[in-house]
C-alpha atoms as a PDB file:
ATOM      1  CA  UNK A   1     156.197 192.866 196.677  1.00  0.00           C
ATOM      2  CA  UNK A   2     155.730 196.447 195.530  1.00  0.00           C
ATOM      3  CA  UNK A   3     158.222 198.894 196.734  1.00  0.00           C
ATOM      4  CA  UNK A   4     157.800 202.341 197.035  1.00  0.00           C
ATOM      5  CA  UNK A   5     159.079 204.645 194.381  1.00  0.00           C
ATOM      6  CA  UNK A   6     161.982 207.161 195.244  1.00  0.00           C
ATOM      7  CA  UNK A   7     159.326 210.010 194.948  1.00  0.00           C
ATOM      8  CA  UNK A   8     157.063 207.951 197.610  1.00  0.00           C
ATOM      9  CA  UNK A   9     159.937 207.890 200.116  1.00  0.00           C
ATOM     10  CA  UNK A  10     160.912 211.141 200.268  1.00  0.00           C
ATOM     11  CA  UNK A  11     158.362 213.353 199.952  1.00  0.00           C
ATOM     12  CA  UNK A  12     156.848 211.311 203.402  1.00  0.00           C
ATOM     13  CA  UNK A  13     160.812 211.876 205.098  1.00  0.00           C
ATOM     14  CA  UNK A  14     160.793 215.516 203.819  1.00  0.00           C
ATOM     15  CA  UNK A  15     157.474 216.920 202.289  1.00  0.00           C
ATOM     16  CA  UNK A  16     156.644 218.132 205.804  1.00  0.00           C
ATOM     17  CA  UNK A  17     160.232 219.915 206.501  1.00  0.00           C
ATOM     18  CA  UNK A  18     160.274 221.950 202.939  1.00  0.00           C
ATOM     19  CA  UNK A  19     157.173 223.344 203.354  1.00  0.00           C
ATOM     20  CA  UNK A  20     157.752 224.229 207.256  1.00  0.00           C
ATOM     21  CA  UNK A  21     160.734 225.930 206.145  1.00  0.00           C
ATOM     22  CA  UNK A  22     159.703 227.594 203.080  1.00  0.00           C
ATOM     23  CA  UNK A  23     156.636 228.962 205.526  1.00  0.00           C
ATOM     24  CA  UNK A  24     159.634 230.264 208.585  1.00  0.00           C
ATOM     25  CA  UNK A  25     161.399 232.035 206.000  1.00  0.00           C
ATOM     26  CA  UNK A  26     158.262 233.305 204.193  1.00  0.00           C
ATOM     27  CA  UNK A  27     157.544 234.873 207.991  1.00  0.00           C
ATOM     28  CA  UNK A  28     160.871 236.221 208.314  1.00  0.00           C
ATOM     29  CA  UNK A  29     162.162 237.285 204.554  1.00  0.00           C
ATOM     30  CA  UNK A  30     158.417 238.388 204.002  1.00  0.00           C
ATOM     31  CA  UNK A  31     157.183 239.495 207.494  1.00  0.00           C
ATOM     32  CA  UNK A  32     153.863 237.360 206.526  1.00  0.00           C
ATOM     33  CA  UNK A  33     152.065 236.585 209.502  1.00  0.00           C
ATOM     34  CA  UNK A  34     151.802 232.643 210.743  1.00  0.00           C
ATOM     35  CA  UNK A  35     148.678 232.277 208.964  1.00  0.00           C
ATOM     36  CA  UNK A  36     148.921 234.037 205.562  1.00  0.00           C
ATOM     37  CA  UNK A  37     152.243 232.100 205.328  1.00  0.00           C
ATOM     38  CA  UNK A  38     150.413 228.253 206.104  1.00  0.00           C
ATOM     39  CA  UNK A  39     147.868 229.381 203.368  1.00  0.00           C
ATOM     40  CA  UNK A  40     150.163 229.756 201.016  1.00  0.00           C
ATOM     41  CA  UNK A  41     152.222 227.222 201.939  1.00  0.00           C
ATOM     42  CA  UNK A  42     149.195 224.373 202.343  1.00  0.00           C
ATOM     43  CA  UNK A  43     149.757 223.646 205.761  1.00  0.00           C
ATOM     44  CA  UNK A  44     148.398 224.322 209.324  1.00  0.00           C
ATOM     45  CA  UNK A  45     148.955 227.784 211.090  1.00  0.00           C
ATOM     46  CA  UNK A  46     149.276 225.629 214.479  1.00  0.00           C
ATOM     47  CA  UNK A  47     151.986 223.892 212.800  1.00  0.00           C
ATOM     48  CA  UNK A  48     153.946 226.653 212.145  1.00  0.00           C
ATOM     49  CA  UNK A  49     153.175 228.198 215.749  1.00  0.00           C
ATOM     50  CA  UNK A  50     153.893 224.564 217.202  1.00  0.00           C
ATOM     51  CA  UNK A  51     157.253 224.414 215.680  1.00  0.00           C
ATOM     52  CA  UNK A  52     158.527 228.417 216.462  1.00  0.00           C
ATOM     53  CA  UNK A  53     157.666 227.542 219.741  1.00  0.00           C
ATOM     54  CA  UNK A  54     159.760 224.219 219.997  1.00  0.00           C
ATOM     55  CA  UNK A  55     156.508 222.162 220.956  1.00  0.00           C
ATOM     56  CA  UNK A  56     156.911 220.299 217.836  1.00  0.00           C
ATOM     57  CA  UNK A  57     159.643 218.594 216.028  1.00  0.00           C
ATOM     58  CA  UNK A  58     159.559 217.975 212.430  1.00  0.00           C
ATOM     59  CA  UNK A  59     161.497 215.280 210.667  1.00  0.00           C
ATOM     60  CA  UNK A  60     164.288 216.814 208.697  1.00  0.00           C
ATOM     61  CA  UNK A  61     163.508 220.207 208.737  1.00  0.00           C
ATOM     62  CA  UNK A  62     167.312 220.691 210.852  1.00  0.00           C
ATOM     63  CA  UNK A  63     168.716 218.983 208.502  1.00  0.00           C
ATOM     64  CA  UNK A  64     167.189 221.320 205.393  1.00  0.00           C
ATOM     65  CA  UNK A  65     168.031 224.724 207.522  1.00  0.00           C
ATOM     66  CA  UNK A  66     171.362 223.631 208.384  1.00  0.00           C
ATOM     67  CA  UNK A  67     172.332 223.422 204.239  1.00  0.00           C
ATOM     68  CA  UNK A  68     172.737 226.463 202.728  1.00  0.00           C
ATOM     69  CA  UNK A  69     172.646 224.820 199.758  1.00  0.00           C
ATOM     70  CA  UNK A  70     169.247 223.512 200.198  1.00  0.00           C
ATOM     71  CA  UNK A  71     168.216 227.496 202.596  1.00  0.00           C
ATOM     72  CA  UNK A  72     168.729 228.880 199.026  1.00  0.00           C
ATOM     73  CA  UNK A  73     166.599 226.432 196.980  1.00  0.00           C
ATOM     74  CA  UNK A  74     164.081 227.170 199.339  1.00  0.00           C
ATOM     75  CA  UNK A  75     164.507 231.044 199.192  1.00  0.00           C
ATOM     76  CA  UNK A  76     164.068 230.590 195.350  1.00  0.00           C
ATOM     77  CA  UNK A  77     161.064 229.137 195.918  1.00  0.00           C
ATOM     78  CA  UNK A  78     159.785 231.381 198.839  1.00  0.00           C
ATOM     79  CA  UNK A  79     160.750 234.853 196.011  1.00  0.00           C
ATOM     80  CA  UNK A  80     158.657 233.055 193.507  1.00  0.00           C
ATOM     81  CA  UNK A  81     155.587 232.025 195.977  1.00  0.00           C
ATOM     82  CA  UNK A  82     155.664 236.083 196.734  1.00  0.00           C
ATOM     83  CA  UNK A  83     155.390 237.013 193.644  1.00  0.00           C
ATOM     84  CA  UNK A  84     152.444 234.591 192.485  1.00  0.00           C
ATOM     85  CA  UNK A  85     153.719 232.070 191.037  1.00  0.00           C
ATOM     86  CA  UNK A  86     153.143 228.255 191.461  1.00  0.00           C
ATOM     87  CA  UNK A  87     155.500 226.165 191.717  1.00  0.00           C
ATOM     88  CA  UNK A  88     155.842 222.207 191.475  1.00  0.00           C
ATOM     89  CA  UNK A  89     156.957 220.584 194.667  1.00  0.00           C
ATOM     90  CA  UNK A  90     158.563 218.171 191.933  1.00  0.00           C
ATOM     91  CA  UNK A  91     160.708 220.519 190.987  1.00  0.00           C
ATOM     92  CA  UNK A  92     161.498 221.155 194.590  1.00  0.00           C
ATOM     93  CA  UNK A  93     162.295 217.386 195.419  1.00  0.00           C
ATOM     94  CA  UNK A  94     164.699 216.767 192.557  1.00  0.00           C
ATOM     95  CA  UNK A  95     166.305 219.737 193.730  1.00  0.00           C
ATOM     96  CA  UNK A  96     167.029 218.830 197.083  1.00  0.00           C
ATOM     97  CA  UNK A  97     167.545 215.260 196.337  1.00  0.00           C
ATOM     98  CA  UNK A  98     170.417 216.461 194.426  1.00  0.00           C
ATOM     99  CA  UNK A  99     171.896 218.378 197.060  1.00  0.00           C
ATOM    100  CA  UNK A 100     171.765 215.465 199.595  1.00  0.00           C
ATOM    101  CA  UNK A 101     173.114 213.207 196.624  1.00  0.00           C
ATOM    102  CA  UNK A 102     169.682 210.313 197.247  1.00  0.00           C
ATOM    103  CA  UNK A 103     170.068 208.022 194.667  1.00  0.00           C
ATOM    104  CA  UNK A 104     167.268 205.091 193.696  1.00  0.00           C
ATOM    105  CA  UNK A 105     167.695 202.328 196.376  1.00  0.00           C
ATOM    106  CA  UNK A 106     169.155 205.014 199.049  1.00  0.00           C
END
């Protein structure tokens, strides 16, 4: 049987959650509307809208807001979105798997 790798795993647990949160604090660092946010973001603007007004639940993305550990990551990557840059949702995941300490086989 093939398992799925580490990256497999947790991007599907938490892909969804990092981006929703990068996008809330896009809107509310940046004042960026819902929609210029999900664009840069690569999401849907009802997404966003579903989630600010509690009509949708995302996996995780309590557990991300609640670390300030893993708020700040996300800042980081929220100044550098603003200014143009790409960045790597790789780099991202290693991140945050470092802050919540998931190790191969967790």
């Amino acid at each position: 049987m093939l398992r799925k790798s580490l990256c497999e795993t947790f991007i599907k647990r938490y892909s969804t959650a990092i981006r929703i949160a990068i996008a809330l604090d896009l809107i509310k660092r940046y004042n960026l509307s819902q929609f210029q946010s999900a664009k840069l973001i690569g999401i849907p603007q009802p997404l966003i809208n579903y989630v600010l007004q509690g009509r949708r639940k995302v996996r995780g993305l309590e557990k991300i807001l609640n670390n300030s550990e893993i708020y700040n990551i996300l800042k980081e990557v929220s100044d550098k979105i603003i200014r143009g840059e790409e960045v790597d949702l790789c780099e991202v995941c290693m991140k945050v798997r470092n802050v919540l300490n998931i190790e191969k086989g967790s």
